[in-house]
C-alpha atoms as a PDB file:
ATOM      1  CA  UNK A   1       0.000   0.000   0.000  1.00  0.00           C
ATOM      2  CA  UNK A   2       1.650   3.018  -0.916  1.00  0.00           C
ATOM      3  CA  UNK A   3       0.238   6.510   1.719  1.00  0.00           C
ATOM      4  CA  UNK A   4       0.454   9.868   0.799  1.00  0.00           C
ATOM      5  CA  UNK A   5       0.895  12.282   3.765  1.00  0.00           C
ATOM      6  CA  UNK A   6       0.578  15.847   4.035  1.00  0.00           C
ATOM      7  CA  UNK A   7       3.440  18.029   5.343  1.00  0.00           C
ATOM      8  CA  UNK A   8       2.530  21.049   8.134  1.00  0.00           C
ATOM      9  CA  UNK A   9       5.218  23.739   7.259  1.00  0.00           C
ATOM     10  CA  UNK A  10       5.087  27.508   7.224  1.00  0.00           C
ATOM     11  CA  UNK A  11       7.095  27.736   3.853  1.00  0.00           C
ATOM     12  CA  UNK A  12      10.255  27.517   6.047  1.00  0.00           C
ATOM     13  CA  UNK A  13       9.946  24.936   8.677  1.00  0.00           C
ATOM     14  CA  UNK A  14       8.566  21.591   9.064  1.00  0.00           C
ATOM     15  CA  UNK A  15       6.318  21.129  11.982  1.00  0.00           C
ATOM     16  CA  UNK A  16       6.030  18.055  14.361  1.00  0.00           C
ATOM     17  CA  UNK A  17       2.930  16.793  13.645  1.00  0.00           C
ATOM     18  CA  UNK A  18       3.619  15.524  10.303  1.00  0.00           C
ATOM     19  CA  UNK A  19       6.153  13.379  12.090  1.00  0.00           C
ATOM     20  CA  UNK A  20       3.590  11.496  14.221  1.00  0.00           C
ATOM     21  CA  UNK A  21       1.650  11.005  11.017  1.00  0.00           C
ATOM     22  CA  UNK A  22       4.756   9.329   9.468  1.00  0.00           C
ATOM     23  CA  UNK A  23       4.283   6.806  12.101  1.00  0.00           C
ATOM     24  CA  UNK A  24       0.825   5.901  11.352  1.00  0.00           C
ATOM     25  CA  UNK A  25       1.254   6.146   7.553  1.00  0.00           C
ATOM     26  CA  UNK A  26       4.775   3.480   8.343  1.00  0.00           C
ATOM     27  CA  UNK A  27       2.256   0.989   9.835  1.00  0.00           C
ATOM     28  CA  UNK A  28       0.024   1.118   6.660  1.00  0.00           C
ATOM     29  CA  UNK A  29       2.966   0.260   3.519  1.00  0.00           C
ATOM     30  CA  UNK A  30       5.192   2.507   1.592  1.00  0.00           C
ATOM     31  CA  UNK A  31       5.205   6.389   2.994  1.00  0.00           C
ATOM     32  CA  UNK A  32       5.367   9.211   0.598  1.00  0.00           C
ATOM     33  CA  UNK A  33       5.003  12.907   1.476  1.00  0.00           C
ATOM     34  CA  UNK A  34       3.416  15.980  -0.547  1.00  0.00           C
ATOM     35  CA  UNK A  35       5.250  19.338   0.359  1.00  0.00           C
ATOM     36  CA  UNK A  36       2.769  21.880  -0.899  1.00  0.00           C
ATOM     37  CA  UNK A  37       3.302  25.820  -1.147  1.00  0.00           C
ATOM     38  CA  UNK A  38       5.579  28.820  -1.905  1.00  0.00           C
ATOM     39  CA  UNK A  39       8.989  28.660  -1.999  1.00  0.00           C
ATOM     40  CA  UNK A  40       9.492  26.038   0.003  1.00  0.00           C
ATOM     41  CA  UNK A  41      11.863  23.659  -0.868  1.00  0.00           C
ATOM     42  CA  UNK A  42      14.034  23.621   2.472  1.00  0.00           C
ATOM     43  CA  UNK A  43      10.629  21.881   3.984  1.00  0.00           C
ATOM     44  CA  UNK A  44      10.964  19.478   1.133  1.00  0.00           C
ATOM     45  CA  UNK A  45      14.609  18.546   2.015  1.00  0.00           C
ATOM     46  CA  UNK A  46      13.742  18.546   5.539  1.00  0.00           C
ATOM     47  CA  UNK A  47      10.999  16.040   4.548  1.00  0.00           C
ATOM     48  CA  UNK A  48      13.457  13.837   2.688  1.00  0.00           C
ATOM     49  CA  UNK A  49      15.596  13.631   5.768  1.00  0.00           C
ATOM     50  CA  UNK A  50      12.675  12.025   8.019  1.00  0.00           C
ATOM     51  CA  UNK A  51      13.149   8.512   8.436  1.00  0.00           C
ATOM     52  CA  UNK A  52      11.131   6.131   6.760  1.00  0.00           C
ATOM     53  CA  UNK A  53      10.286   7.809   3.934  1.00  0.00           C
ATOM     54  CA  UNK A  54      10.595   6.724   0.408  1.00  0.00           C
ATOM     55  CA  UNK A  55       9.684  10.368  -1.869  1.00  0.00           C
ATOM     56  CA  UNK A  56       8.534  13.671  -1.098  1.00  0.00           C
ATOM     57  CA  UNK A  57       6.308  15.215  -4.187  1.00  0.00           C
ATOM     58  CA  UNK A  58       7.162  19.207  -4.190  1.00  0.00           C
ATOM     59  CA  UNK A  59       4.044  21.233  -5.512  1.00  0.00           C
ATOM     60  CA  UNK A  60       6.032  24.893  -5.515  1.00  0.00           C
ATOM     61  CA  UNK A  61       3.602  26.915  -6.710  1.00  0.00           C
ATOM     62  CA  UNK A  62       2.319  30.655  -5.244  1.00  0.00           C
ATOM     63  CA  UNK A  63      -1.432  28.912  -4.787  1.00  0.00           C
ATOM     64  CA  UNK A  64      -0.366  26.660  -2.413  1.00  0.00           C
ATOM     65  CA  UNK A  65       1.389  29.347  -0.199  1.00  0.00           C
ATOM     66  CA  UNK A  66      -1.294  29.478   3.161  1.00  0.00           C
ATOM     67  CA  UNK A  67      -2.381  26.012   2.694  1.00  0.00           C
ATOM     68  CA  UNK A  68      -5.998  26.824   1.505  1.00  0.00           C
ATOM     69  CA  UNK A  69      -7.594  23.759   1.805  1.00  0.00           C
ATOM     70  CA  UNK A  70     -10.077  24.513  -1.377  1.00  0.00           C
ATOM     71  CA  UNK A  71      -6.706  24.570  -3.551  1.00  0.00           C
ATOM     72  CA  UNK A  72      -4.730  21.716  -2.209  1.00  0.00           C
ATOM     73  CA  UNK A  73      -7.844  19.159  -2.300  1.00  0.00           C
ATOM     74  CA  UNK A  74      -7.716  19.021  -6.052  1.00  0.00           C
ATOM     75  CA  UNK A  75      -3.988  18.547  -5.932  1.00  0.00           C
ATOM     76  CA  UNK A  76      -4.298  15.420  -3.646  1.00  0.00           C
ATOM     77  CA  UNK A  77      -7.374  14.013  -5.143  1.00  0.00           C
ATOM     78  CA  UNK A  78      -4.690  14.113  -8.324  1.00  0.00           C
ATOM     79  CA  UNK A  79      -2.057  12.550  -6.726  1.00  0.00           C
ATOM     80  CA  UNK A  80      -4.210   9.817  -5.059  1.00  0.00           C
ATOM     81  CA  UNK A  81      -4.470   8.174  -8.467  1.00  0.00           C
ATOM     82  CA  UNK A  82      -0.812   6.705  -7.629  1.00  0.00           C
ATOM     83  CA  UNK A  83      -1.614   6.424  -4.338  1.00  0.00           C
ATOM     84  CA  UNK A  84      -3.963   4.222  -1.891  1.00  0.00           C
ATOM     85  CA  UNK A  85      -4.143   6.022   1.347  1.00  0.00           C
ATOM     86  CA  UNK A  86      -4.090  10.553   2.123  1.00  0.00           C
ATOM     87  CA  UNK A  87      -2.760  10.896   6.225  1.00  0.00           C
ATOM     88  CA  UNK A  88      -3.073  14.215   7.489  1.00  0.00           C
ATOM     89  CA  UNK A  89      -2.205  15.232  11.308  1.00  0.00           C
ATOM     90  CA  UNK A  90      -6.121  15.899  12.580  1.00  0.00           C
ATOM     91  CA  UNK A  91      -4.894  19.621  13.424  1.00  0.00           C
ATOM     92  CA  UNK A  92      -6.805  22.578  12.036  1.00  0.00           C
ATOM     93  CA  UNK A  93      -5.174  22.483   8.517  1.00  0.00           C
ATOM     94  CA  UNK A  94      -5.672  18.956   8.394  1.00  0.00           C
ATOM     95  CA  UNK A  95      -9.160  18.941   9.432  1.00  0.00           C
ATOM     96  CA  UNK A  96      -9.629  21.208   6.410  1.00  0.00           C
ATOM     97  CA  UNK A  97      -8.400  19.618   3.733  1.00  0.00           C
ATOM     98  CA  UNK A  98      -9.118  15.841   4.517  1.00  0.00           C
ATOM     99  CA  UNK A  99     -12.792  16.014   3.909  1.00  0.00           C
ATOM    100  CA  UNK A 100     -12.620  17.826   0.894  1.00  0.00           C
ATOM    101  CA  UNK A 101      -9.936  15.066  -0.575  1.00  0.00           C
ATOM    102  CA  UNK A 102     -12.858  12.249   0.992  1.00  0.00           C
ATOM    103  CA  UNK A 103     -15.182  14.580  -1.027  1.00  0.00           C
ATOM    104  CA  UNK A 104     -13.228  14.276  -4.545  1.00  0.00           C
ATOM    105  CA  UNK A 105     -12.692  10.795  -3.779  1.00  0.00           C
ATOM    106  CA  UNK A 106     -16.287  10.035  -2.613  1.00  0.00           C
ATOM    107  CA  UNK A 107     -15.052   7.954   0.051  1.00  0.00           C
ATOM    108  CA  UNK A 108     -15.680   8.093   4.134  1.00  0.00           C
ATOM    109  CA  UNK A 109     -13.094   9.866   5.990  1.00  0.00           C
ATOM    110  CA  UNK A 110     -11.635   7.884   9.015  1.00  0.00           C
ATOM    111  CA  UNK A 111     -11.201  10.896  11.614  1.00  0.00           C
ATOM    112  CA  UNK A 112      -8.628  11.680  14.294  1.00  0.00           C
ATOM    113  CA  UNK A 113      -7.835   7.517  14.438  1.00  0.00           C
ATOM    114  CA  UNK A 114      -5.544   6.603  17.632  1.00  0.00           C
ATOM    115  CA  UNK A 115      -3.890   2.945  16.391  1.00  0.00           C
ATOM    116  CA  UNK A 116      -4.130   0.767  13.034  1.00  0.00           C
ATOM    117  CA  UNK A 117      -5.199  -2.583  13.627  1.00  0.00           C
ATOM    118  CA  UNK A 118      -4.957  -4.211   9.833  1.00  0.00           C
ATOM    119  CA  UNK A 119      -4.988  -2.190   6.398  1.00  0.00           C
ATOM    120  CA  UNK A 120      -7.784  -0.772   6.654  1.00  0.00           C
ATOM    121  CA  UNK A 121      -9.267  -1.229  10.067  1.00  0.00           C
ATOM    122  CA  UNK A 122      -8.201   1.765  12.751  1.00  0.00           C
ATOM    123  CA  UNK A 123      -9.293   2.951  16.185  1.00  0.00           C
ATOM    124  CA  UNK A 124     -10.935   6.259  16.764  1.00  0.00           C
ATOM    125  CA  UNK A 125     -12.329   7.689  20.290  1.00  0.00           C
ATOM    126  CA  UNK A 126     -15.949   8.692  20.782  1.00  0.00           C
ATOM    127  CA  UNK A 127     -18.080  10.135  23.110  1.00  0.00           C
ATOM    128  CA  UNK A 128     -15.449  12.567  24.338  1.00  0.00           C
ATOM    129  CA  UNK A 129     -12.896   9.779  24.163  1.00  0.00           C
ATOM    130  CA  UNK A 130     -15.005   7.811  26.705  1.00  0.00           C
ATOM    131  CA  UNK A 131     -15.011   4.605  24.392  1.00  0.00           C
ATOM    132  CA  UNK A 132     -13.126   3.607  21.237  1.00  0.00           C
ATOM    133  CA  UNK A 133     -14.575   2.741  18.168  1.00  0.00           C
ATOM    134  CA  UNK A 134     -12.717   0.117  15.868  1.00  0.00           C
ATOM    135  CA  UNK A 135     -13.912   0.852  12.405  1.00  0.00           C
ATOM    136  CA  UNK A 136     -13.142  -0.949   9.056  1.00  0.00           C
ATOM    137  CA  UNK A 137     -13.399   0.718   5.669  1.00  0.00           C
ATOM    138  CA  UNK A 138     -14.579  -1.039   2.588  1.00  0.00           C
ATOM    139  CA  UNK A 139     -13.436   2.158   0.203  1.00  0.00           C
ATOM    140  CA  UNK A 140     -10.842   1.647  -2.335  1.00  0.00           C
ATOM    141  CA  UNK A 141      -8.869   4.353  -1.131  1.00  0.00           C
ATOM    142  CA  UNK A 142      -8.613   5.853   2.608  1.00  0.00           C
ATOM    143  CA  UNK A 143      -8.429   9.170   3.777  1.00  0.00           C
ATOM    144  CA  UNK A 144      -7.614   9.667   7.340  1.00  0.00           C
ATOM    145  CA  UNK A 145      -6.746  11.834   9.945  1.00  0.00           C
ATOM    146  CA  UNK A 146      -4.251  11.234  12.431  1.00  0.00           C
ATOM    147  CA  UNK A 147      -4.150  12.146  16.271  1.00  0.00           C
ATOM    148  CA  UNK A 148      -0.712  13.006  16.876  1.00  0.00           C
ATOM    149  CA  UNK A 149      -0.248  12.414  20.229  1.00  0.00           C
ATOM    150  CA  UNK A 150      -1.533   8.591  19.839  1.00  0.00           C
ATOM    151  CA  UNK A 151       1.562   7.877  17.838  1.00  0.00           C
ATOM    152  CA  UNK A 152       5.432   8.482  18.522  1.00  0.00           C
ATOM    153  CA  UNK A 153       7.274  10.889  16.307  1.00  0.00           C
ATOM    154  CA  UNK A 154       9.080   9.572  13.373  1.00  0.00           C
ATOM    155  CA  UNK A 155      13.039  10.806  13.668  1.00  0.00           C
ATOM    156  CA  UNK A 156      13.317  13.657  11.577  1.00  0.00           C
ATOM    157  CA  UNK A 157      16.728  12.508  10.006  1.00  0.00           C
ATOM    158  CA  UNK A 158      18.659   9.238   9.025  1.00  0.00           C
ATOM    159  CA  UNK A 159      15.998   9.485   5.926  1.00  0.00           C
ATOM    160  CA  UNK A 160      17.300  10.103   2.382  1.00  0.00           C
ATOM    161  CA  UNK A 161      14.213  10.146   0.233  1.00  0.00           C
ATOM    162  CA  UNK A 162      14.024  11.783  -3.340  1.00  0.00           C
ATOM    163  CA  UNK A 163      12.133  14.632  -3.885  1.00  0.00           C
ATOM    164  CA  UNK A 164      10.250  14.911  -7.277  1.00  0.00           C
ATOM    165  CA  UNK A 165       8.290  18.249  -8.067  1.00  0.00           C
ATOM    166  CA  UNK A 166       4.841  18.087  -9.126  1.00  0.00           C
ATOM    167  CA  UNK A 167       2.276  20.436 -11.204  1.00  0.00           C
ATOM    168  CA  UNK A 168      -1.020  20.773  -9.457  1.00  0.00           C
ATOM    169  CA  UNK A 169      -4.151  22.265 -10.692  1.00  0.00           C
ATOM    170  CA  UNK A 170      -3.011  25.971  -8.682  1.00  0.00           C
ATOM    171  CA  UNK A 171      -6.407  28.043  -7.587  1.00  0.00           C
ATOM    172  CA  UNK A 172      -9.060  26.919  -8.069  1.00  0.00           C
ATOM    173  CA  UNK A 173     -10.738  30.409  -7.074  1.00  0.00           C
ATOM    174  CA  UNK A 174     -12.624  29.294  -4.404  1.00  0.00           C
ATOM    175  CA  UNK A 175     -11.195  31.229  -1.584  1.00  0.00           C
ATOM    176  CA  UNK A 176      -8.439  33.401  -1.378  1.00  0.00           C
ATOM    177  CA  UNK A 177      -5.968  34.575   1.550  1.00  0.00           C
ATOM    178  CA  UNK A 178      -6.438  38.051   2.982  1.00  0.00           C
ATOM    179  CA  UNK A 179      -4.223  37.987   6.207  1.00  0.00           C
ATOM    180  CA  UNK A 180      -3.454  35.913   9.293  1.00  0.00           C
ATOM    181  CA  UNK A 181      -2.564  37.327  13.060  1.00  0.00           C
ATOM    182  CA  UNK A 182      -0.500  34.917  14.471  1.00  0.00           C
ATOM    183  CA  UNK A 183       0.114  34.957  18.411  1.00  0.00           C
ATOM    184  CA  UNK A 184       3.858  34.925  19.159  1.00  0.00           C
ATOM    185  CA  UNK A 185       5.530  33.618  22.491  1.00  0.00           C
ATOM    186  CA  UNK A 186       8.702  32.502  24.122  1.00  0.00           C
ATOM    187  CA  UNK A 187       7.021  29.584  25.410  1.00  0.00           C
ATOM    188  CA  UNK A 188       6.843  26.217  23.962  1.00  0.00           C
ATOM    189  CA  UNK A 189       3.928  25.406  21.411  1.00  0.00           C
ATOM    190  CA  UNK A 190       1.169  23.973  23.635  1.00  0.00           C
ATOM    191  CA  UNK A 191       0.871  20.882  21.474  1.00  0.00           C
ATOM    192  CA  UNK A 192       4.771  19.829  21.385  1.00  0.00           C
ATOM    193  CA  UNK A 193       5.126  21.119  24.912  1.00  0.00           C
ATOM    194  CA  UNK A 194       7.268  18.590  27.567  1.00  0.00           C
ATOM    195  CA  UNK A 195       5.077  20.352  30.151  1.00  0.00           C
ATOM    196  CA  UNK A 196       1.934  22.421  30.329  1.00  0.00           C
ATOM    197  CA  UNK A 197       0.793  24.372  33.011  1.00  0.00           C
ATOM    198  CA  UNK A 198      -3.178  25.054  32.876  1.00  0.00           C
ATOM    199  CA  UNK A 199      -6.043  27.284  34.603  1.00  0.00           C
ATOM    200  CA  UNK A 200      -9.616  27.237  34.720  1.00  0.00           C
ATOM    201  CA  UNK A 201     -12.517  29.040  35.610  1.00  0.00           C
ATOM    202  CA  UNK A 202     -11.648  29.220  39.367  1.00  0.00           C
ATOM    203  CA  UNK A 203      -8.658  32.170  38.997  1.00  0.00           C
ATOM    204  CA  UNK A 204     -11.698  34.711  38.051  1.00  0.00           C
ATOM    205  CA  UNK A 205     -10.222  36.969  35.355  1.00  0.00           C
ATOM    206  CA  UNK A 206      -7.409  37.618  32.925  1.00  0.00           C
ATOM    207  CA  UNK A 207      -5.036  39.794  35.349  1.00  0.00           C
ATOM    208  CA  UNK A 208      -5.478  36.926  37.885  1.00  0.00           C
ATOM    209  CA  UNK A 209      -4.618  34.209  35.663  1.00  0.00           C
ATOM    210  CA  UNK A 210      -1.611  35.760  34.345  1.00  0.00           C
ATOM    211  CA  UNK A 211      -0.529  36.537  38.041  1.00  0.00           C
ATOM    212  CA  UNK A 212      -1.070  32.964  39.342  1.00  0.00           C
ATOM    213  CA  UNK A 213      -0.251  30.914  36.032  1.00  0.00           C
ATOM    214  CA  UNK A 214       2.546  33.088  33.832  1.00  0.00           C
ATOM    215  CA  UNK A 215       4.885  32.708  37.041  1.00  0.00           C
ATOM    216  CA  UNK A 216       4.833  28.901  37.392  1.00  0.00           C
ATOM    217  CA  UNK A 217       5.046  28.298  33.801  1.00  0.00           C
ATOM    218  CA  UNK A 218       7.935  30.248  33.464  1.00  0.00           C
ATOM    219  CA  UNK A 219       9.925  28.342  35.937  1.00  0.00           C
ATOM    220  CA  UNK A 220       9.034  25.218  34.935  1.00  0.00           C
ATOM    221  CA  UNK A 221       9.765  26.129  30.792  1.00  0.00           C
ATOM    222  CA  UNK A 222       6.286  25.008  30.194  1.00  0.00           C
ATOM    223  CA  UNK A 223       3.777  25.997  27.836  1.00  0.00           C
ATOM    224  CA  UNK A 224       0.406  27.778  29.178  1.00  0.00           C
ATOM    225  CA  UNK A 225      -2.966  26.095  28.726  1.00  0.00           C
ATOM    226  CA  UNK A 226      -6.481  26.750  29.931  1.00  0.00           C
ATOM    227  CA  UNK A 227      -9.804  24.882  30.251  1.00  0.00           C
ATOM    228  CA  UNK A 228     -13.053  26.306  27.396  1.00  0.00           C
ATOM    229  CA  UNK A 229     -14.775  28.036  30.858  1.00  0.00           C
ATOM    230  CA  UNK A 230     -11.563  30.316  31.114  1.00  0.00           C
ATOM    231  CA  UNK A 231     -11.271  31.055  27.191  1.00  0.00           C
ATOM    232  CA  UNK A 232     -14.936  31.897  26.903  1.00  0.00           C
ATOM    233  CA  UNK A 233     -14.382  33.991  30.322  1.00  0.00           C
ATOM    234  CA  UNK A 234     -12.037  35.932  28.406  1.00  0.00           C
ATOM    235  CA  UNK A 235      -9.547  35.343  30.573  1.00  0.00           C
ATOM    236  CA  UNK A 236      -7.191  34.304  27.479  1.00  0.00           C
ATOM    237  CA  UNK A 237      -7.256  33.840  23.899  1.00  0.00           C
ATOM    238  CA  UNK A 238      -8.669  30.885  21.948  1.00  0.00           C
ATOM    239  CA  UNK A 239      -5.673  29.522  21.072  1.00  0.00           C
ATOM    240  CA  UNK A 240      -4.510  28.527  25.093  1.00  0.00           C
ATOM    241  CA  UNK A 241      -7.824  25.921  24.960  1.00  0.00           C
ATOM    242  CA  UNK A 242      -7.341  22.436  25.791  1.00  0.00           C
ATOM    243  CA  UNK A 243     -10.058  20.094  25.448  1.00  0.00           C
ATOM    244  CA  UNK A 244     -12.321  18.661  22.621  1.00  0.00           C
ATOM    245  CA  UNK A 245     -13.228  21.918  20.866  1.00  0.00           C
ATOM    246  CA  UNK A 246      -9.594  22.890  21.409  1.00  0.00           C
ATOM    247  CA  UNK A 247      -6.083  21.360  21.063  1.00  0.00           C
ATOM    248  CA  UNK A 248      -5.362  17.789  22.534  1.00  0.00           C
ATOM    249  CA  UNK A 249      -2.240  17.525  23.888  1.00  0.00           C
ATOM    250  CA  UNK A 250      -0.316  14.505  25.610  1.00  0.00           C
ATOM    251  CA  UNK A 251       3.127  16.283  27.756  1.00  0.00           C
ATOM    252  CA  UNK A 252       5.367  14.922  30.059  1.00  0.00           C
ATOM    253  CA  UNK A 253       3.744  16.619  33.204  1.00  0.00           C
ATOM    254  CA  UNK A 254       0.211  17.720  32.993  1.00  0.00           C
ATOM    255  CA  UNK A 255      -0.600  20.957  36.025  1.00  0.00           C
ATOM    256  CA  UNK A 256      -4.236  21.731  35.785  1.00  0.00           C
ATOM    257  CA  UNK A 257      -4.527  24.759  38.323  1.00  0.00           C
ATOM    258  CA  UNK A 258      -8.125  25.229  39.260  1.00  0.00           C
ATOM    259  CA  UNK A 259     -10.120  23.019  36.440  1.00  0.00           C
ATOM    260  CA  UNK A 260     -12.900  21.208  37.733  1.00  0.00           C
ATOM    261  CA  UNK A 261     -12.478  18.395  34.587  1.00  0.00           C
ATOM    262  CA  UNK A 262     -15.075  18.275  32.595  1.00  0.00           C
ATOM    263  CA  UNK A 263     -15.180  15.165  30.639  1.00  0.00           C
ATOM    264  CA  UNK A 264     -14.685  18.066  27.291  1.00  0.00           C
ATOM    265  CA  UNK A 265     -11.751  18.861  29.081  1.00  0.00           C
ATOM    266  CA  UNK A 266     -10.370  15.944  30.022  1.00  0.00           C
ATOM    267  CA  UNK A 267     -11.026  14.334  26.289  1.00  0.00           C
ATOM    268  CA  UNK A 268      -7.717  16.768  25.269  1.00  0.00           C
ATOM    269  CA  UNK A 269      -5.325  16.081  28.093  1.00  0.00           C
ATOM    270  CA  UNK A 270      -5.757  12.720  29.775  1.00  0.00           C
ATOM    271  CA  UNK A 271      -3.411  10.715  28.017  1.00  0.00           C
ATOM    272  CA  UNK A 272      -0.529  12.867  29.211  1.00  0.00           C
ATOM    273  CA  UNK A 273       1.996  11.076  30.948  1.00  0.00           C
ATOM    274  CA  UNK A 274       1.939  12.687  34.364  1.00  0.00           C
ATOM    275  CA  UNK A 275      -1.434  14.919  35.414  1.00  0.00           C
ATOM    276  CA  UNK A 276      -1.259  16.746  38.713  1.00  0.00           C
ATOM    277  CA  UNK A 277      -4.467  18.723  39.748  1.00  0.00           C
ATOM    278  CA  UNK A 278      -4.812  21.670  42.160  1.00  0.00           C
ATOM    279  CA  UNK A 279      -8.211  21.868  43.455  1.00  0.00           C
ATOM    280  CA  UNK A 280      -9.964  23.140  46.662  1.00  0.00           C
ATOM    281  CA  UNK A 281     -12.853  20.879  45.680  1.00  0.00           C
ATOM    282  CA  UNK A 282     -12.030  17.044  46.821  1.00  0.00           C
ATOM    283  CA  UNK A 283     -14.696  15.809  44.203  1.00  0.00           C
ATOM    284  CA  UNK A 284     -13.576  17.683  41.158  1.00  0.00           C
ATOM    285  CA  UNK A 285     -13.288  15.088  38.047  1.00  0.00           C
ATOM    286  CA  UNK A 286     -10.275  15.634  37.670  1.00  0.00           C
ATOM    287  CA  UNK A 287      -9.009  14.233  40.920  1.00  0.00           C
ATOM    288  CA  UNK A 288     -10.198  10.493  38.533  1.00  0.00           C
ATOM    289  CA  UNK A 289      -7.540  10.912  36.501  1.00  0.00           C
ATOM    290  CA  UNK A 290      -4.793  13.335  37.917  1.00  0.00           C
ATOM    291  CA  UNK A 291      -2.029  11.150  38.931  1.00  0.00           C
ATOM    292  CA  UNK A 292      -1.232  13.653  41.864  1.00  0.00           C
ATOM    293  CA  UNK A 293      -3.986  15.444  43.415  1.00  0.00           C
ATOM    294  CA  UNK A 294      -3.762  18.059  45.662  1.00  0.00           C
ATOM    295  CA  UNK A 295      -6.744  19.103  47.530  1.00  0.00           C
ATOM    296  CA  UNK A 296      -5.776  22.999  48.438  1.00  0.00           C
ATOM    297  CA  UNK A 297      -6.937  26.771  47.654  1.00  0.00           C
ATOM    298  CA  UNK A 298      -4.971  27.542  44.024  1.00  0.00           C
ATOM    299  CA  UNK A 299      -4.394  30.975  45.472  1.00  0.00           C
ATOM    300  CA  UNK A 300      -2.063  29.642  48.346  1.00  0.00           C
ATOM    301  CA  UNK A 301      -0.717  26.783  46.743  1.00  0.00           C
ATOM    302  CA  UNK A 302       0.622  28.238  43.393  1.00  0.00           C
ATOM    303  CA  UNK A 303       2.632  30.709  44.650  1.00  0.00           C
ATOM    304  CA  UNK A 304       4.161  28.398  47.172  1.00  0.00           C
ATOM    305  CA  UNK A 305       4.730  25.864  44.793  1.00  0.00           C
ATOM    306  CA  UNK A 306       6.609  28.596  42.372  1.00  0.00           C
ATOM    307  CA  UNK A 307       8.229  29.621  44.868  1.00  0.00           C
ATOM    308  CA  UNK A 308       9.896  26.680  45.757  1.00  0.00           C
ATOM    309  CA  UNK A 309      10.771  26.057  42.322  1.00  0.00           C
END
């Protein structure tokens, strides 16, 4: 079976979770890669590099610059006449473009699958991750998209694939890109963070939460996270959410600083590897599946704990 999976880059830089997709693809047969945008053929030879990987297809072409998912469907849907299975990392790009591919294809999409049991049979949560589905697919071809932190990262070098440029359809006029603000921070991307440090509802507003959380994070080197009730408090932007309508994540060490643990919640963090909960509430969720719970008043406890750090 030969598995075409897309590359997340920024034109410059390959990003991580096209390495956990590597994995999955590896399990399936033969792993190829499709570098699409604008001047971007250092992503390309960092692709080549990733181990595992027998070619990397280079569409270098101004239409595929931002990744709009209404111009790089028709470009896969091309390419999957040579090939028999499109991976995509189940991030927000991926989400976009994978159902329009299925669409092209007319075939189901297998979403945001956690293991591959046979060629075409996968695992996928439901119900907020509270059971997993095993599902088969009787399509010809697969489309599928993977959750990165089910799968270890592929090393990113000891490859030496060949890279062969491709001609895609370009714009297909559909959409177009107008302009993207892009939040900018020292710390570590919350989805490739070792560590994340988290805060919910219970540390009130936005000055608060930066007082209590921003401190401890910093110590630690850990990237910042917060529960939906604190996003849609305003407390911080959209982009800090955790949970099922956010970003799942699976660190190292876990800290969730005043989060009750709603099962949306805890359907984006609870397969990281250590979870310690601050609470004053003994029968918070979260306490289930926080590996170290500490039953104390946030607004005591934080600052000792950072300041023992």
């Amino acid at each position: 079976m030969k598995t075409l999976v897309w590359v997340e880059h920024d034109n410059a830089s390959l990003k991580d979770a096209t390495l956990a997709t590597v994995t999955a693809a590896s399990k399936l047969g033969e792993v190829h890669l499709l570098v699409a945008g604008s001047g971007c053929r250092a992503v390309a030879e960092a692709a080549a590099q990733i181990a595992g990987v027998g070619k990397v297809h280079l569409a270098d072409n101004a239409a595929y610059e931002h990744g709009l998912a209404e111009n790089a469907a028709p470009l896969i849907a091309d390419l999957m006449g040579h090939h028999d299975a499109f991976l995509a990392p189940a991030t927000t790009t991926g989400k976009n473009i994978a159902p329009r591919v299925a669409a092209l294809l007319d075939v189901m999409q297998i979403s945001d699958i956690i293991s591959v049991e046979g060629e075409k049979t996968f695992t996928r949560p439901i119900y907020a991750g509270n059971a997993i589905a095993t599902v088969e697919s009787s399509d010809a071809k697969l489309v599928i998209t993977v959750r990165g932190t089910a799968f270890e990262k592929a090393a990113a070098t000891g490859g030496s694939a060949a890279i062969e440029d491709v001609a895609g359809p370009g714009d297909a006029g559909l959409s177009s890109f107008v302009g993207a603000e892009i939040a900018k921070s020292e710390r570590p991307e919350l989805t490739s963070a070792k560590i994340i440090v988290s805060g919910g509802r219970a540390l009130k507003d936005g000055p608060t939460f930066e007082e209590y959380i921003m401190p401890l994070a910093d110590k630690l080197g850990a990237a910042v996270g917060a529960s939906r009730a604190a996003v849609d408090s305003g407390y911080v932007p959209n982009d800090y959410q955790v949970g099922q309508t956010g970003k799942i994540v699976a660190p190292e060490v876990y800290i969730a600083v005043g989060i009750s643990g709603a099962i949306q919640h805890l359907a984006g963090m609870k397969d990281s590897k250590t979870i310690i909960a601050i609470n004053k509430d003994e029968d918070a969720p979260i306490f289930q599946v926080a590996d170290i719970g500490l039953v104390a008043d946030l607004f005591n406890a934080v600052p000792e704990l950072t300041g023992k750090l």
